[in-house]
C-alpha atoms as a PDB file:
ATOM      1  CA  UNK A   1     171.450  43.287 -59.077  1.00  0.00           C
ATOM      2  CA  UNK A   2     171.109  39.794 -58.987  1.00  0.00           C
ATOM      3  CA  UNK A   3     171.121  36.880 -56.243  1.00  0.00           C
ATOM      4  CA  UNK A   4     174.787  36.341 -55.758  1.00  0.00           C
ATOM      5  CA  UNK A   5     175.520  40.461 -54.942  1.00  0.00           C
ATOM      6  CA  UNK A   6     172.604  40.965 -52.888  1.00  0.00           C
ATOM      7  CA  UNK A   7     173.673  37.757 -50.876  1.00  0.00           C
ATOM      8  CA  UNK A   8     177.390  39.007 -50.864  1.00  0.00           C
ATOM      9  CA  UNK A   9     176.269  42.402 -50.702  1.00  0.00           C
ATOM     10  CA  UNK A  10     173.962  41.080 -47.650  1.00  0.00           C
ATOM     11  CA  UNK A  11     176.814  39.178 -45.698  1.00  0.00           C
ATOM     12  CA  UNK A  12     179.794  41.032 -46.204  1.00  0.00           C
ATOM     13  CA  UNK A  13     181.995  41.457 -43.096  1.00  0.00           C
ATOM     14  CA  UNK A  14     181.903  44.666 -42.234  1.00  0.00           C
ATOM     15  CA  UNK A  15     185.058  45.691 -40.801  1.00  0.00           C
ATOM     16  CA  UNK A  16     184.269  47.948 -37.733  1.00  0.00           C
ATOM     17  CA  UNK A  17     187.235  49.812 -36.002  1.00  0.00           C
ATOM     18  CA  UNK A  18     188.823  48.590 -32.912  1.00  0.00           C
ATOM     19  CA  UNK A  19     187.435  50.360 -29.612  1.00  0.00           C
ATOM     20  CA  UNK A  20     190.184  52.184 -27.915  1.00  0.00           C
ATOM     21  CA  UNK A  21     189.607  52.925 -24.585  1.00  0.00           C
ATOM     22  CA  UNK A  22     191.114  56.519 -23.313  1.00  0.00           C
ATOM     23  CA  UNK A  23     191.176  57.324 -19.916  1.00  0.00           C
ATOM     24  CA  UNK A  24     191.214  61.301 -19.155  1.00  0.00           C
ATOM     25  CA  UNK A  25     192.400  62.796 -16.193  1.00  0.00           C
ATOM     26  CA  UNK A  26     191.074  65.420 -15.328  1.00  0.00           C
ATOM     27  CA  UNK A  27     192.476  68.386 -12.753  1.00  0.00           C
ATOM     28  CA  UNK A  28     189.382  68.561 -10.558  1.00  0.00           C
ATOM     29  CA  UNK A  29     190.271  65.986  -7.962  1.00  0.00           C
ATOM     30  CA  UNK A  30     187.929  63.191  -7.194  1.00  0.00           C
ATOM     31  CA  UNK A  31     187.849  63.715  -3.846  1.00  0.00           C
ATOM     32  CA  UNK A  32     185.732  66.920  -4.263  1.00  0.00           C
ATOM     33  CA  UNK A  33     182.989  64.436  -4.680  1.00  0.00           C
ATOM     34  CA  UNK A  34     183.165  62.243  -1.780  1.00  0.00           C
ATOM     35  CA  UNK A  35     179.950  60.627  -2.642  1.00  0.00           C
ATOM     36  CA  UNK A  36     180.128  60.177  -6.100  1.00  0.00           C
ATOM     37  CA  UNK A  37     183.804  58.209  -5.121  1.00  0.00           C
ATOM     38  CA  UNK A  38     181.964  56.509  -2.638  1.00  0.00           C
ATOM     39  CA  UNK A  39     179.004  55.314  -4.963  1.00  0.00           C
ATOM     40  CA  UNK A  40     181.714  54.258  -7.257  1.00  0.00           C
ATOM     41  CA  UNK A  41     183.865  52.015  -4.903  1.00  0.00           C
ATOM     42  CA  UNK A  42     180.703  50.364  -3.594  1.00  0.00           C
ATOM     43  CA  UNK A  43     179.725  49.734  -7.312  1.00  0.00           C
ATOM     44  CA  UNK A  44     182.913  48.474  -8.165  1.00  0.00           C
ATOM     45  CA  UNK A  45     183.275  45.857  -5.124  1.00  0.00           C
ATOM     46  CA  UNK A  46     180.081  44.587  -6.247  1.00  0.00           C
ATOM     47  CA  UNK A  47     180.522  44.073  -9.811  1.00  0.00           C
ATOM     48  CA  UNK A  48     183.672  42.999  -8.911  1.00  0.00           C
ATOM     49  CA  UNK A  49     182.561  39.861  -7.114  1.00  0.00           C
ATOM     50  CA  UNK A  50     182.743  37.263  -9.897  1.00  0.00           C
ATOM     51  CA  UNK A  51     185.718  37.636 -11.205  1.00  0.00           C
ATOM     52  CA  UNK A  52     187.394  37.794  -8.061  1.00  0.00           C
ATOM     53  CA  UNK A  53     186.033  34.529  -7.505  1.00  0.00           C
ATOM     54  CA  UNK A  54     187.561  33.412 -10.978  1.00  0.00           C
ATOM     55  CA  UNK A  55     191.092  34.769 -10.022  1.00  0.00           C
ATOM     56  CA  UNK A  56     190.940  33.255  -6.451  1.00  0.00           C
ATOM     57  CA  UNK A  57     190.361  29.872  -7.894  1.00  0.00           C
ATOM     58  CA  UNK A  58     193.195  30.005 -10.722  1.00  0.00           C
ATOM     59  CA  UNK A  59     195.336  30.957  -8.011  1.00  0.00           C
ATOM     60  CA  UNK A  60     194.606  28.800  -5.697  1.00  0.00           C
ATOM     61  CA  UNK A  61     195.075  26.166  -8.244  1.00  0.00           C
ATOM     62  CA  UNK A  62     198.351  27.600  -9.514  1.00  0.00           C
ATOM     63  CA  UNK A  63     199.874  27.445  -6.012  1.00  0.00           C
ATOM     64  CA  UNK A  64     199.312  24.209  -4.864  1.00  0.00           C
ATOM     65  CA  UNK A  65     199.226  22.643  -8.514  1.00  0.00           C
ATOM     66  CA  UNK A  66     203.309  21.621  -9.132  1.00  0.00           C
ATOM     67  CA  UNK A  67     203.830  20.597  -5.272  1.00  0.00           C
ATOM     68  CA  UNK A  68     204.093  17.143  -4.058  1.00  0.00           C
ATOM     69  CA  UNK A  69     203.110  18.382  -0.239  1.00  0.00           C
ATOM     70  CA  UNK A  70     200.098  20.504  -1.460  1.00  0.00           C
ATOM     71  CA  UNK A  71     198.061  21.618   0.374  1.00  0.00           C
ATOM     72  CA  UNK A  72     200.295  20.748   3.615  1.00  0.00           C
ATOM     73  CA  UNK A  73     202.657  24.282   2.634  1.00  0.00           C
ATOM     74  CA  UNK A  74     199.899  25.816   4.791  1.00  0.00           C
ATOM     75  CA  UNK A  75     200.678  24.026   8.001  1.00  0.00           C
ATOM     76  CA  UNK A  76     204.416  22.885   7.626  1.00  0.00           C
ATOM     77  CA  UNK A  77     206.193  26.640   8.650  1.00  0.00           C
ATOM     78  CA  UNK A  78     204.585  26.687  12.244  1.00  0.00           C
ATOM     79  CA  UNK A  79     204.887  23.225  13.103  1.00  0.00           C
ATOM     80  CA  UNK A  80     208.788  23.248  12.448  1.00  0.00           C
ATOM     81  CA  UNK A  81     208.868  26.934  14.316  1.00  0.00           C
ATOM     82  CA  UNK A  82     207.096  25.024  17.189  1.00  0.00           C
ATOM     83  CA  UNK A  83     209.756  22.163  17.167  1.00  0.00           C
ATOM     84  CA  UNK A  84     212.935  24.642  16.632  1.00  0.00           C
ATOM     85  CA  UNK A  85     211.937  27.190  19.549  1.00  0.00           C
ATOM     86  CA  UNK A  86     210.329  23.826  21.656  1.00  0.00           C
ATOM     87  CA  UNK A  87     213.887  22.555  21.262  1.00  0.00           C
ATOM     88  CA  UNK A  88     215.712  25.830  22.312  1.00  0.00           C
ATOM     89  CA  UNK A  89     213.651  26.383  25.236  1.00  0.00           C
ATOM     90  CA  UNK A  90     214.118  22.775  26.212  1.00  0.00           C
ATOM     91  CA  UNK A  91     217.711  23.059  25.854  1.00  0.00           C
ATOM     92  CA  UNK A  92     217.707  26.031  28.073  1.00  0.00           C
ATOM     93  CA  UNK A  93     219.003  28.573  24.570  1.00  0.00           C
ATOM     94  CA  UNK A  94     216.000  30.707  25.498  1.00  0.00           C
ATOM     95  CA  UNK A  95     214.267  31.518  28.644  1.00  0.00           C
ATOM     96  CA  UNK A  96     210.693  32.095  27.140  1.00  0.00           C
ATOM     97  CA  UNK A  97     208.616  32.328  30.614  1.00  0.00           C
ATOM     98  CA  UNK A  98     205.218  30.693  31.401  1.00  0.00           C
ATOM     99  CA  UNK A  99     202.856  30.880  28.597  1.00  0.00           C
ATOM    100  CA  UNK A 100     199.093  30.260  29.228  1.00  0.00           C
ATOM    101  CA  UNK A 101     199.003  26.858  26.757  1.00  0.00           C
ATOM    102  CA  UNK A 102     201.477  24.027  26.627  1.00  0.00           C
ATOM    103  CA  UNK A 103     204.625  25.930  24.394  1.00  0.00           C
ATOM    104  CA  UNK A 104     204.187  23.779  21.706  1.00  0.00           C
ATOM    105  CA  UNK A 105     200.357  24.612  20.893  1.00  0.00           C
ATOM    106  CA  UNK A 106     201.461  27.812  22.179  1.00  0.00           C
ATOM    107  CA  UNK A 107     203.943  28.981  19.418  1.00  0.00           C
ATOM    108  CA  UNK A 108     201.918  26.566  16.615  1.00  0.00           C
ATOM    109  CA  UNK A 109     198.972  28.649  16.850  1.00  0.00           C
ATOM    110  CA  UNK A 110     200.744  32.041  17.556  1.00  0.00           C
ATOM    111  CA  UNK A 111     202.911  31.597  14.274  1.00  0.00           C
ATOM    112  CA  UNK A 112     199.311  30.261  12.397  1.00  0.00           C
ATOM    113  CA  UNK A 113     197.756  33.715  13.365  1.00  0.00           C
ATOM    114  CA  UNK A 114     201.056  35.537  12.391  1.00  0.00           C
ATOM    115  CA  UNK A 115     201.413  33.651   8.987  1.00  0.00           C
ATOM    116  CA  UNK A 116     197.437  34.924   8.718  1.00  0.00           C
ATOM    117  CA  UNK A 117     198.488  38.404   8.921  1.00  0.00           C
ATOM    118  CA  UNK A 118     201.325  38.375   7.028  1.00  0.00           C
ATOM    119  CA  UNK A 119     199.512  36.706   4.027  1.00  0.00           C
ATOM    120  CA  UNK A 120     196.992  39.878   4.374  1.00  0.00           C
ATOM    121  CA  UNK A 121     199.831  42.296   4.048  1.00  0.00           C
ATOM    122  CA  UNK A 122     200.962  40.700   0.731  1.00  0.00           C
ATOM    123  CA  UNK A 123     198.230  39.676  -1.078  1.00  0.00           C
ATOM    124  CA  UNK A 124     197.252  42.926  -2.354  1.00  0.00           C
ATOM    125  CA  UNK A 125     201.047  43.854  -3.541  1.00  0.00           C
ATOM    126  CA  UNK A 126     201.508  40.374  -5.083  1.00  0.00           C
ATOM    127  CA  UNK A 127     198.118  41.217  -6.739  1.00  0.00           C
ATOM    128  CA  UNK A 128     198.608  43.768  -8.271  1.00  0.00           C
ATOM    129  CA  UNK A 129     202.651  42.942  -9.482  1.00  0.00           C
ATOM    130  CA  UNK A 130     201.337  39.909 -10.663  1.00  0.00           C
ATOM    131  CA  UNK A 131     198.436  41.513 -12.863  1.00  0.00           C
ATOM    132  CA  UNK A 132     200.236  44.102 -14.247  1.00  0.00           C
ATOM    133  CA  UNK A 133     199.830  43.228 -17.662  1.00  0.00           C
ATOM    134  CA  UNK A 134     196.049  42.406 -17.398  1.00  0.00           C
ATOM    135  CA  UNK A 135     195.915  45.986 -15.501  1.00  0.00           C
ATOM    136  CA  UNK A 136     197.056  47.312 -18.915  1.00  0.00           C
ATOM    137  CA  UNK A 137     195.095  46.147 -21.353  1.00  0.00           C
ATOM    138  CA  UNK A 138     191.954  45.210 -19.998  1.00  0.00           C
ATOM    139  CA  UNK A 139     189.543  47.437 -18.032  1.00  0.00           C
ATOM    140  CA  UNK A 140     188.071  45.828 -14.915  1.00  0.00           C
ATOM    141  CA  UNK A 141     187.351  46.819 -11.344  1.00  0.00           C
ATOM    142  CA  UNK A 142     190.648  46.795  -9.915  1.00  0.00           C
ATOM    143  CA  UNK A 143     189.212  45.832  -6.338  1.00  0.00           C
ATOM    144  CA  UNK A 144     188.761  41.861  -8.085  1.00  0.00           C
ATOM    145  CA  UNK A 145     192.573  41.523  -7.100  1.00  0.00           C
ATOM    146  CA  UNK A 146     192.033  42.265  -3.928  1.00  0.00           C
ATOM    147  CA  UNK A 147     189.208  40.602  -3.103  1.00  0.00           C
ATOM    148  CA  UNK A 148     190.535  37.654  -4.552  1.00  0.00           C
ATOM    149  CA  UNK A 149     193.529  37.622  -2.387  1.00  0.00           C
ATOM    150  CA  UNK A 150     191.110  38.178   1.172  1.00  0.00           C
ATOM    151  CA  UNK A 151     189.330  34.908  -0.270  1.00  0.00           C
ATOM    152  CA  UNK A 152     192.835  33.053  -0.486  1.00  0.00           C
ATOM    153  CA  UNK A 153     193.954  34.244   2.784  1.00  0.00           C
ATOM    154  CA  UNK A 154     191.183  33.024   4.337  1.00  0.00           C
ATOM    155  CA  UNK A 155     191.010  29.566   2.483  1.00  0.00           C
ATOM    156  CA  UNK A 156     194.399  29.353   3.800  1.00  0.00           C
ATOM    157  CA  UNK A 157     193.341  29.564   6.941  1.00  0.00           C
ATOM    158  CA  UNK A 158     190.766  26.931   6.522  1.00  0.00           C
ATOM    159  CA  UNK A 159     193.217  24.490   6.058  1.00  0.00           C
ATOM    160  CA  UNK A 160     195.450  25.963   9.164  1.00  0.00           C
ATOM    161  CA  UNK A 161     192.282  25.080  11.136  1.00  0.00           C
ATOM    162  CA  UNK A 162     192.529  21.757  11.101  1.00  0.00           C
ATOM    163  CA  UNK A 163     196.578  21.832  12.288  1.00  0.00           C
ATOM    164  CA  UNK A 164     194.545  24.683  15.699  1.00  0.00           C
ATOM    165  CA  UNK A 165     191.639  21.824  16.005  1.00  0.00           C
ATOM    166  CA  UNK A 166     193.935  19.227  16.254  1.00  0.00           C
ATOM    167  CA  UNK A 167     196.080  20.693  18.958  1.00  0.00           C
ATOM    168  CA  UNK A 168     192.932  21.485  20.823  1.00  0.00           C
ATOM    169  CA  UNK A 169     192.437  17.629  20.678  1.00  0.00           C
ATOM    170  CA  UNK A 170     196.101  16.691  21.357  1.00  0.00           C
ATOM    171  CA  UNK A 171     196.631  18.996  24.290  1.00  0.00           C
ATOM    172  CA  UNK A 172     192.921  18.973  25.532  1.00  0.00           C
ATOM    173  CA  UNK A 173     192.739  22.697  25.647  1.00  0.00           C
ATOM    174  CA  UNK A 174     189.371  23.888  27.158  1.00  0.00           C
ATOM    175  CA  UNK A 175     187.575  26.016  25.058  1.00  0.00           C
ATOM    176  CA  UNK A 176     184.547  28.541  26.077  1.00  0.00           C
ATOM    177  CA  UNK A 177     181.717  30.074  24.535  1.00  0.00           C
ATOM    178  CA  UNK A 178     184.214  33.327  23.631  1.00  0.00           C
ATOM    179  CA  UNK A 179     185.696  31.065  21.035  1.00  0.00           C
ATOM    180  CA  UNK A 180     182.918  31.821  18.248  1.00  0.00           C
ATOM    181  CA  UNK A 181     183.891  35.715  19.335  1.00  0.00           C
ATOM    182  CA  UNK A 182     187.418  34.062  18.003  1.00  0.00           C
ATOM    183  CA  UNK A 183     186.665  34.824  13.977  1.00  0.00           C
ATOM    184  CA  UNK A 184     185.598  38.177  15.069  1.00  0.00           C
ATOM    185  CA  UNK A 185     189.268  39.139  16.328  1.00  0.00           C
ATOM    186  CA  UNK A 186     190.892  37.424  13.496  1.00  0.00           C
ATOM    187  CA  UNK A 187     188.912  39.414  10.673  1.00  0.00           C
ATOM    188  CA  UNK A 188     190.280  42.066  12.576  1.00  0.00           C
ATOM    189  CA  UNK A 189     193.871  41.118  12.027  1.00  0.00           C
ATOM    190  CA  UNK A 190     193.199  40.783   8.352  1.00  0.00           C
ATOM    191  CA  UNK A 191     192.193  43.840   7.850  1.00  0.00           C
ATOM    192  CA  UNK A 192     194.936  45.216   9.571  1.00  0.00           C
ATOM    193  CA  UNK A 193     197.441  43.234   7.139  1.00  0.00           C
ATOM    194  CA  UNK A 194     195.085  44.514   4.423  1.00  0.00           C
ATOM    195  CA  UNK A 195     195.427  47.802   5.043  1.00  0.00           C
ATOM    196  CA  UNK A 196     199.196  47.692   5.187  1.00  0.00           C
ATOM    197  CA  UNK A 197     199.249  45.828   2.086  1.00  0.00           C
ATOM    198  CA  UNK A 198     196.659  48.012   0.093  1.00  0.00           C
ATOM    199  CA  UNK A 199     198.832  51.280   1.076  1.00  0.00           C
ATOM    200  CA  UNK A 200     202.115  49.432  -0.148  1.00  0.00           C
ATOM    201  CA  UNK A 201     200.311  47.964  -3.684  1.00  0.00           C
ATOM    202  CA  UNK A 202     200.836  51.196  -6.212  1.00  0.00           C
ATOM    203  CA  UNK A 203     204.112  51.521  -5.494  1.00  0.00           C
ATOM    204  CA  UNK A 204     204.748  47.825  -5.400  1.00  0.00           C
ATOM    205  CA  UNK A 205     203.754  47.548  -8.997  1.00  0.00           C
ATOM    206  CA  UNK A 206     206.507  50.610  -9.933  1.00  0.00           C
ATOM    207  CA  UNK A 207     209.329  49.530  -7.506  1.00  0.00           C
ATOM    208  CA  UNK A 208     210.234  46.044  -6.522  1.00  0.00           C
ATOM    209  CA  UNK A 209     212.183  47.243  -3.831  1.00  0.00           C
ATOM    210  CA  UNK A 210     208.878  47.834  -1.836  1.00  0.00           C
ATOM    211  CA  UNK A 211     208.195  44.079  -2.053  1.00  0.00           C
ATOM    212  CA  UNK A 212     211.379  42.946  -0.864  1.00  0.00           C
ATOM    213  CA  UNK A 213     211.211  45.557   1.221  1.00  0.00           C
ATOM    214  CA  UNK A 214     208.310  43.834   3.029  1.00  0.00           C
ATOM    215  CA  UNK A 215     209.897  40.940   3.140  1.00  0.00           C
ATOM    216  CA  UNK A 216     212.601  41.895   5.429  1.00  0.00           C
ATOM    217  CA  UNK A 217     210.064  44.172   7.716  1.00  0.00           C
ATOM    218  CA  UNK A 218     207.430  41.129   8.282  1.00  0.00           C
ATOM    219  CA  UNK A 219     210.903  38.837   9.214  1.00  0.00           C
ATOM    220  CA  UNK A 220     212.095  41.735  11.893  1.00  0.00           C
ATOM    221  CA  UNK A 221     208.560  42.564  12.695  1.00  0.00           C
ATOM    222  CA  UNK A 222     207.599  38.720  14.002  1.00  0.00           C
ATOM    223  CA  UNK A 223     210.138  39.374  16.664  1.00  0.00           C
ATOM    224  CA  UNK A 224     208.148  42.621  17.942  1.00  0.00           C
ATOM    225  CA  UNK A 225     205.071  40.391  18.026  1.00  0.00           C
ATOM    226  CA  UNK A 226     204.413  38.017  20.732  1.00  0.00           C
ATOM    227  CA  UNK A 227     204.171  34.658  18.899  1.00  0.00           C
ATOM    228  CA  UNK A 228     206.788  32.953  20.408  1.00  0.00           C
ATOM    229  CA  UNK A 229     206.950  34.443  23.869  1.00  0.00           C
ATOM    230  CA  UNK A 230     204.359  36.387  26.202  1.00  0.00           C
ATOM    231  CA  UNK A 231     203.617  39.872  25.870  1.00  0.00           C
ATOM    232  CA  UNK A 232     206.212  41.591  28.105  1.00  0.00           C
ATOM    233  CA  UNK A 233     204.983  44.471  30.135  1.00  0.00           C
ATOM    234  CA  UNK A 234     208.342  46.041  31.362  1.00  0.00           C
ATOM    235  CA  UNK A 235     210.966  48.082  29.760  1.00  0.00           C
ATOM    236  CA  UNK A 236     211.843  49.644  26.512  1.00  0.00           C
ATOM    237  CA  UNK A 237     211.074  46.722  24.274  1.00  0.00           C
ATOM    238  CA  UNK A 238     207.668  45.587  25.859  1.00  0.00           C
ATOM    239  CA  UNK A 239     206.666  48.563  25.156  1.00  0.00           C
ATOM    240  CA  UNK A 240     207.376  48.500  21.353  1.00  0.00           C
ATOM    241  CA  UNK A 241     205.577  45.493  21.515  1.00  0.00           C
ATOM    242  CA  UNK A 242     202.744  46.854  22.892  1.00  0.00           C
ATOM    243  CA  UNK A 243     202.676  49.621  20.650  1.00  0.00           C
ATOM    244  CA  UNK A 244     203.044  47.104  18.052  1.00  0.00           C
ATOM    245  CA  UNK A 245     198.822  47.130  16.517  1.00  0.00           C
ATOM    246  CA  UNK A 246     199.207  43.459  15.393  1.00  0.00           C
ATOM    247  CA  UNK A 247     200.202  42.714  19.362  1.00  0.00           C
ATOM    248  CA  UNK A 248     196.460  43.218  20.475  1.00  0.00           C
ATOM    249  CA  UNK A 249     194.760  41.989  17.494  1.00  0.00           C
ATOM    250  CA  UNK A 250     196.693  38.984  17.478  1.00  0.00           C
ATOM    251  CA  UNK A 251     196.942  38.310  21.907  1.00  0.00           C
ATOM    252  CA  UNK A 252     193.337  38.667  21.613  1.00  0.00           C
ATOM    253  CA  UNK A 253     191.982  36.013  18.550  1.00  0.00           C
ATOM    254  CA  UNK A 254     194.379  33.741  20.827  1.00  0.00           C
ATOM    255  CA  UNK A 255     192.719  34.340  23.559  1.00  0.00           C
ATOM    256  CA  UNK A 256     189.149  34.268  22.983  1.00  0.00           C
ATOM    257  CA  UNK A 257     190.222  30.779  21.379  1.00  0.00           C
ATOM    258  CA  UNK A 258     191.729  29.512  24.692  1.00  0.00           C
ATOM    259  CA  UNK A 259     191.010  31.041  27.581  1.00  0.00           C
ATOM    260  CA  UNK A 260     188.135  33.301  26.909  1.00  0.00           C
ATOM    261  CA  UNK A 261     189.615  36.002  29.033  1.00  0.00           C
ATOM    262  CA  UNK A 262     190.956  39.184  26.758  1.00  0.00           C
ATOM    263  CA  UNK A 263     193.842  41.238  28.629  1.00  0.00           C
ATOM    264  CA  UNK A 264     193.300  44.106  26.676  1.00  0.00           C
ATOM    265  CA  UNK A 265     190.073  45.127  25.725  1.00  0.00           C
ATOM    266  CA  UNK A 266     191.003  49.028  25.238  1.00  0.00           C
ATOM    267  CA  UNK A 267     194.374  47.742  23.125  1.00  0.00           C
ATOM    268  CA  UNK A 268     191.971  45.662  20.854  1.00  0.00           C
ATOM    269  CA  UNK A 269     189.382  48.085  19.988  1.00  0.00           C
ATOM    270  CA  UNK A 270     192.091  50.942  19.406  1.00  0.00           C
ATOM    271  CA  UNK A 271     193.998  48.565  17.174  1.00  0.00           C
ATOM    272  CA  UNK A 272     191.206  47.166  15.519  1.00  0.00           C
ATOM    273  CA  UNK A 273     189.918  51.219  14.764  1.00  0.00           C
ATOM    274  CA  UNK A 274     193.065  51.776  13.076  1.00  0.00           C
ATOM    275  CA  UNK A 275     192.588  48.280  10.762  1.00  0.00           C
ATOM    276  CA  UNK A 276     188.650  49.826   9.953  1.00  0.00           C
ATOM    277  CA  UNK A 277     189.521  53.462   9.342  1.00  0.00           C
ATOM    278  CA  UNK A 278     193.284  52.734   7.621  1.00  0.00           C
ATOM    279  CA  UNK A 279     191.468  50.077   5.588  1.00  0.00           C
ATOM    280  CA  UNK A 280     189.223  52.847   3.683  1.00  0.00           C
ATOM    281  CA  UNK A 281     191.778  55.304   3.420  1.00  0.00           C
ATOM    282  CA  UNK A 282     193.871  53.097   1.594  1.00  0.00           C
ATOM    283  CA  UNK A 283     191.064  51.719  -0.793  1.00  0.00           C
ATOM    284  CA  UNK A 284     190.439  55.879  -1.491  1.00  0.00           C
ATOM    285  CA  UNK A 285     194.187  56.162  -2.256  1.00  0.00           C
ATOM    286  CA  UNK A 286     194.413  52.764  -4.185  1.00  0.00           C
ATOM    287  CA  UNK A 287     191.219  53.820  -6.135  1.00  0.00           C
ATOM    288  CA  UNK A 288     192.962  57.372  -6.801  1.00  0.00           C
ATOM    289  CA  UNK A 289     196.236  55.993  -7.686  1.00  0.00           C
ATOM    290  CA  UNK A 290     196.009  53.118  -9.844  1.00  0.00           C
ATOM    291  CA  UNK A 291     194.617  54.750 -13.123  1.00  0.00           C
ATOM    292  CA  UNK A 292     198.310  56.752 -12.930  1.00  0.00           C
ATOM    293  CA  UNK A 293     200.380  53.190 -11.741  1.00  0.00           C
ATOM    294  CA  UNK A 294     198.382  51.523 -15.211  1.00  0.00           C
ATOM    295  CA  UNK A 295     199.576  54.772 -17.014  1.00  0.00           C
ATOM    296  CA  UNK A 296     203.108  54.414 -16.208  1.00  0.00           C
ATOM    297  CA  UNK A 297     203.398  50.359 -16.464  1.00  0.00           C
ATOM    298  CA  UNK A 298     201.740  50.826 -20.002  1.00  0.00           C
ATOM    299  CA  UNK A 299     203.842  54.150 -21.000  1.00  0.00           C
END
């Protein structure tokens, strides 16, 4: 053999097969290993981390890139909710009652909170609709979407801060030491719309109708949430809205912000049981369903 085939013999390309990954499912049920699932969705929201981080910024980028306001988007939808209901009130339309801040800052920072929680319930559907073509051809721990879309919500709510610290200025609201409990109650409300939205994501990425279904519940369900009026404590619909879970979550972050004084301690820790607890069940059924959801998209 001489020179020239050992080198070509030496550097030829050797073609290797393309790795196909197969997923088996298998009829013992996962849950029959609680701890092995658990080990596994710990490991995954680790490993997870950086690419969540990668998705967050691309999307954060991708929203605000092609908008002459920017940024702004964040702040713009309560301040012209404040003006329209300041207006009605004023004009006599509505009869909204004594509130415990001037109405202005009153409805601006309810509808902040509100627009908070209503982000949380559709990040994780938009998520996952959004990725459903990475879903099916690359595999990746599917918690990255998520996580990604808690960053954005709360980036969001960054730049909402500035629109809260600037009524606080405006209005010379007093604030107490129970404000830096404030971030405490709001996590809270996240994970509420979290939950909600993580229960809703398979079937999201099958059905459309589930996300325009949301749409329609979050519009009726503001109205069932004190944001624009007080809690009511007498008849049929004040108590719907204090049955409503985002009703304590939601008085409360506002108060600890103001006044310092919660009104209900018991209706906070009840609804902010059912954000903790809800919020793993749905990760276990998220975790359980989505190698079937990434089945069907690809079939």
């Amino acid at each position: 053999m001489d020179k020239s085939q050992q080198y070509l013999r030496q550097n030829t390309v050797q073609k290797v097969a393309p790795r196909v990954h197969t997923i088996v499912h298998r009829p013992e049920s996962r849950m029959r290993h609680p701890l092995r699932l658990f080990k596994e969705m710990g490991r995954d929201l680790l490993a997870s981390r950086e690419l969540a981080w990668r998705l967050m910024i691309r999307d954060i980028r991708a929203k605000y890139r092609q908008s002459f306001l920017g940024i702004f988007w964040a702040i713009i939808p309560p301040i012209v909710m404040a003006v329209g209901f300041t207006l009605a009130q004023g004009g006599g339309v509505v009869n909204i009652g004594a509130t415990d801040l001037p109405y202005p800052a009153y409805v601006m920072f309810s509808m902040t909170l509100w627009q908070t929680f209503v982000e949380a319930l559709n990040g994780p559907p938009q998520a996952v609709t959004a990725a459903k073509m990475m879903l099916s051809r690359i595999n990746f721990p599917r918690e990255a979407l998520i996580v990604a879309k808690l960053g954005e919500v709360f980036f969001n709510f960054g730049i909402k801060l500035i629109l809260i610290v600037g009524l606080f200025i405006w209005y010379q609201i007093p604030i107490t030491w129970n404000v830096f409990l404030a971030p405490v109650a709001l996590i809270h409300l996240v994970l509420l719309g979290t939950f909600f939205g993580l229960l809703l994501a398979p079937l999201s990425a099958l059905y459309q109708d589930f996300s325009m279904g949301i749409t329609l519940i979050t519009g009726f369900w503001l109205f069932l949430t004190p944001v624009v009026y007080p809690v009511p404590n007498h008849g049929i619909f004040g108590s719907i809205v204090n049955l409503n879970p985002v009703t304590p979550l939601l008085v409360t972050t506002r108060e600890l912000a103001t006044t310092g004084v919660i009104s209900d301690p018991q209706g906070f820790w009840i609804a902010s049981l059912i954000a903790i607890v809800g919020l793993l069940l749905a990760w276990i059924i998220y975790r359980l369903a989505m190698p079937y959801v990434v089945e069907r998209m690809s079939s």
